[in-house]
Protein backbone atom coordinates (compact mmCIF):
# COMPACT_ATOMS: atom_id res chain seq x y z
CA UNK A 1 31.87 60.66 213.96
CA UNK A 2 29.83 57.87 212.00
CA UNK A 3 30.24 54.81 213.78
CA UNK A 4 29.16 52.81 211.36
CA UNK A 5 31.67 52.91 208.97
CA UNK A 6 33.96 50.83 211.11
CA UNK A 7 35.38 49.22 207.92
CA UNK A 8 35.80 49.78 204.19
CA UNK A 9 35.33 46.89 201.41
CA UNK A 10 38.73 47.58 199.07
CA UNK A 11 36.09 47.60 196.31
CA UNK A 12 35.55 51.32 197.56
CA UNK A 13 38.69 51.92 195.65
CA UNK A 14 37.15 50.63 192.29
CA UNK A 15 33.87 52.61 192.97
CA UNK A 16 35.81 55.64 193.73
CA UNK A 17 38.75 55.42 191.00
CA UNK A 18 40.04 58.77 190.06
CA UNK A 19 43.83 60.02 190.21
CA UNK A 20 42.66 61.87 193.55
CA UNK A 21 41.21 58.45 195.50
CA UNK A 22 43.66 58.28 198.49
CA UNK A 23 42.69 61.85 198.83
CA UNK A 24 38.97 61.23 199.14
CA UNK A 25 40.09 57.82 201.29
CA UNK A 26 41.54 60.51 203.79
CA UNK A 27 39.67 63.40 203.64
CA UNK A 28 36.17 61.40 204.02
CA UNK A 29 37.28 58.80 206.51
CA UNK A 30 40.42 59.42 208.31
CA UNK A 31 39.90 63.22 209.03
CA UNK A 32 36.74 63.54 210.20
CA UNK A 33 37.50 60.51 212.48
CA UNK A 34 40.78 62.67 213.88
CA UNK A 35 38.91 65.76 214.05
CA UNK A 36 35.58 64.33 215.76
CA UNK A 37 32.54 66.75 216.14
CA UNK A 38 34.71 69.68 215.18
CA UNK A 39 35.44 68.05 211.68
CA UNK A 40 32.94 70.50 209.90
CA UNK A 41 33.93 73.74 211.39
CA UNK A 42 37.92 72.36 210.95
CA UNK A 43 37.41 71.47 207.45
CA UNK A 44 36.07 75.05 206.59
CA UNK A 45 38.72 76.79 208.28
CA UNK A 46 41.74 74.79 207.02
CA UNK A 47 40.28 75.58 203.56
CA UNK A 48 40.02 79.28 204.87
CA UNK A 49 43.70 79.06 205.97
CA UNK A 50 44.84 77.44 202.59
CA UNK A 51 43.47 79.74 200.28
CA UNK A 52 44.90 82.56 202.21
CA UNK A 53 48.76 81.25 201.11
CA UNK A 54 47.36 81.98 197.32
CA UNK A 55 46.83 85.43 195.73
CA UNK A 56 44.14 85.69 193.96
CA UNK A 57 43.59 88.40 191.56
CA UNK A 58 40.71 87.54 189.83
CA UNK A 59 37.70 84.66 189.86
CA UNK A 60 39.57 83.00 186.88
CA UNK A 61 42.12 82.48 188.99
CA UNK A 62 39.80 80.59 191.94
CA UNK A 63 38.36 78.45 189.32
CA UNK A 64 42.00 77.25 188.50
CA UNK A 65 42.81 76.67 191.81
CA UNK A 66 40.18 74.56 192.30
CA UNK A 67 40.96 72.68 189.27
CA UNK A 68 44.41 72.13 189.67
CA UNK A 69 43.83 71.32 193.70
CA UNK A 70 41.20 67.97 191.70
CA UNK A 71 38.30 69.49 193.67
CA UNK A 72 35.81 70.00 190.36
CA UNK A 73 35.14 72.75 187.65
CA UNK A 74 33.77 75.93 189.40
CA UNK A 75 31.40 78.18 187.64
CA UNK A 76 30.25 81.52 188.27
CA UNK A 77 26.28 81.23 187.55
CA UNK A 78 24.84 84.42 189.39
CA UNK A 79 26.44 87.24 191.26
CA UNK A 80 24.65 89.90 192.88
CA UNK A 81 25.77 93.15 195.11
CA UNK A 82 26.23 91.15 198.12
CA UNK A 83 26.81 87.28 196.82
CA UNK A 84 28.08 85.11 194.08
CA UNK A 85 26.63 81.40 193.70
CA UNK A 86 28.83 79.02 192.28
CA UNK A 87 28.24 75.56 190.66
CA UNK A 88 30.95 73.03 191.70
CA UNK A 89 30.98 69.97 189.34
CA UNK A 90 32.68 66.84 188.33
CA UNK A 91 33.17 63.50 187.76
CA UNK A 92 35.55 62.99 190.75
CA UNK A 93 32.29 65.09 193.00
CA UNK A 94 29.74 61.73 191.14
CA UNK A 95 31.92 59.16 192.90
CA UNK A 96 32.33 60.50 195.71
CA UNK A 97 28.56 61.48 196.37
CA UNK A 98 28.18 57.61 195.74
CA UNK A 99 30.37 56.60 197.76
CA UNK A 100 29.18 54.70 201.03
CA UNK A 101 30.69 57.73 203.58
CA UNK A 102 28.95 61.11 204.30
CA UNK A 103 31.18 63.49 201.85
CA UNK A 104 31.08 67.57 202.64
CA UNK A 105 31.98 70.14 200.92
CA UNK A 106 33.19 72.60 203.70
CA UNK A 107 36.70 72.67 203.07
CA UNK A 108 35.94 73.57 199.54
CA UNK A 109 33.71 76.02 201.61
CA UNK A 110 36.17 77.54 203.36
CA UNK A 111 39.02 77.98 200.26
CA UNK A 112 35.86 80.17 198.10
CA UNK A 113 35.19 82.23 200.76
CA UNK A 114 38.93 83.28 201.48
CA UNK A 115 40.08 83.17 198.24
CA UNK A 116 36.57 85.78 197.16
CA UNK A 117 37.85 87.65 200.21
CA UNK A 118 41.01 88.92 198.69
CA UNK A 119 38.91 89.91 195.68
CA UNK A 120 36.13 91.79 197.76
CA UNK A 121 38.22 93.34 200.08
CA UNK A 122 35.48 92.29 202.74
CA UNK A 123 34.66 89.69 204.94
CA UNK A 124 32.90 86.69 203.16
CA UNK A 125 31.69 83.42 204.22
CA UNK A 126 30.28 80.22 202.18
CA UNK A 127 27.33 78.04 202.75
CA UNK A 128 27.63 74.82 200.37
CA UNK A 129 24.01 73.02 199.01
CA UNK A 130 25.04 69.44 197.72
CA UNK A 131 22.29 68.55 195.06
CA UNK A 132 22.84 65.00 194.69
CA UNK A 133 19.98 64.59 191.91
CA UNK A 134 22.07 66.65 189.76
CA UNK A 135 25.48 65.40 191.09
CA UNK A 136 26.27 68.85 192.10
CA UNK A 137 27.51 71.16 194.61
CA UNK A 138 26.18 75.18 195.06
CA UNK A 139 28.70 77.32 196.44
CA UNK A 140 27.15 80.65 197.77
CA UNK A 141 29.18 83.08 199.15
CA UNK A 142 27.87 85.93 201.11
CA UNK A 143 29.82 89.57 201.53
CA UNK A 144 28.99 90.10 205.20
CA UNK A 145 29.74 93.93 204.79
């Protein structure tokens, strides 16, 4: 839990203005503060547990879910016999990088790595690599056949 960020300015709100700020507001702040320590390894698994309730029958279909859920545009950029790296990217993912709280990506995480489950057949997990030079987010996940 980061101590610091005892208070917010309500500027934040103009810095971070997109139709999903409340969301970020919550899912930056106010979770990890209710979750404590375990906020990392909770995030991943509640995005796990989500993407589970979808079926997924095809990649196209992941990168619609993530649109529609206002978490970026996710692109396929190399796939190999035993992973897939993904770009995640958008404005709403420059904002929040900015922001003045740590931001994660491990829920995100989580929801690619269940969701590319259903497609494998296999167990999968997902390691995210925030690049903020680029204002981007690498998604790898990794068939642990």
């Amino acid at each position: 839990m980061d101590s610091s960020l005892e208070s917010l300015s309500n500027n934040i709100l103009d810095e971070l203005f997109t139709e999903g700020a409340g969301y970020d507001i919550l899912r930056y702040v106010s979770l990890p503060e209710l979750l404590g320590e375990d906020a990392h390894t909770m995030l991943y698994f509640i995005g796990k547990n989500l993407a589970r309730k979808f079926t997924f029958e095809s990649i196209e279909d992941i990168i619609k879910a993530f649109y529609k859920l206002g978490w970026g545009h996710l692109d396929l950029v190399k796939e190999r016999p035993k992973s897939y790296t993904f770009h995640l990217m958008s404005d709403a993912i420059v904002y929040r990088l900015k922001a003045p709280f740590k931001t994660e990506f491990r829920m995100e995480s989580g929801f690619l790595a269940a969701a590319m489950q259903q497609l494998e057949r296999t167990e999968c997990e997902c390691i995210e690599k925030i690049k903020n030079r680029i204002h981007q987010v690498e998604l790898k996940v990794i068939l642990t056949i």
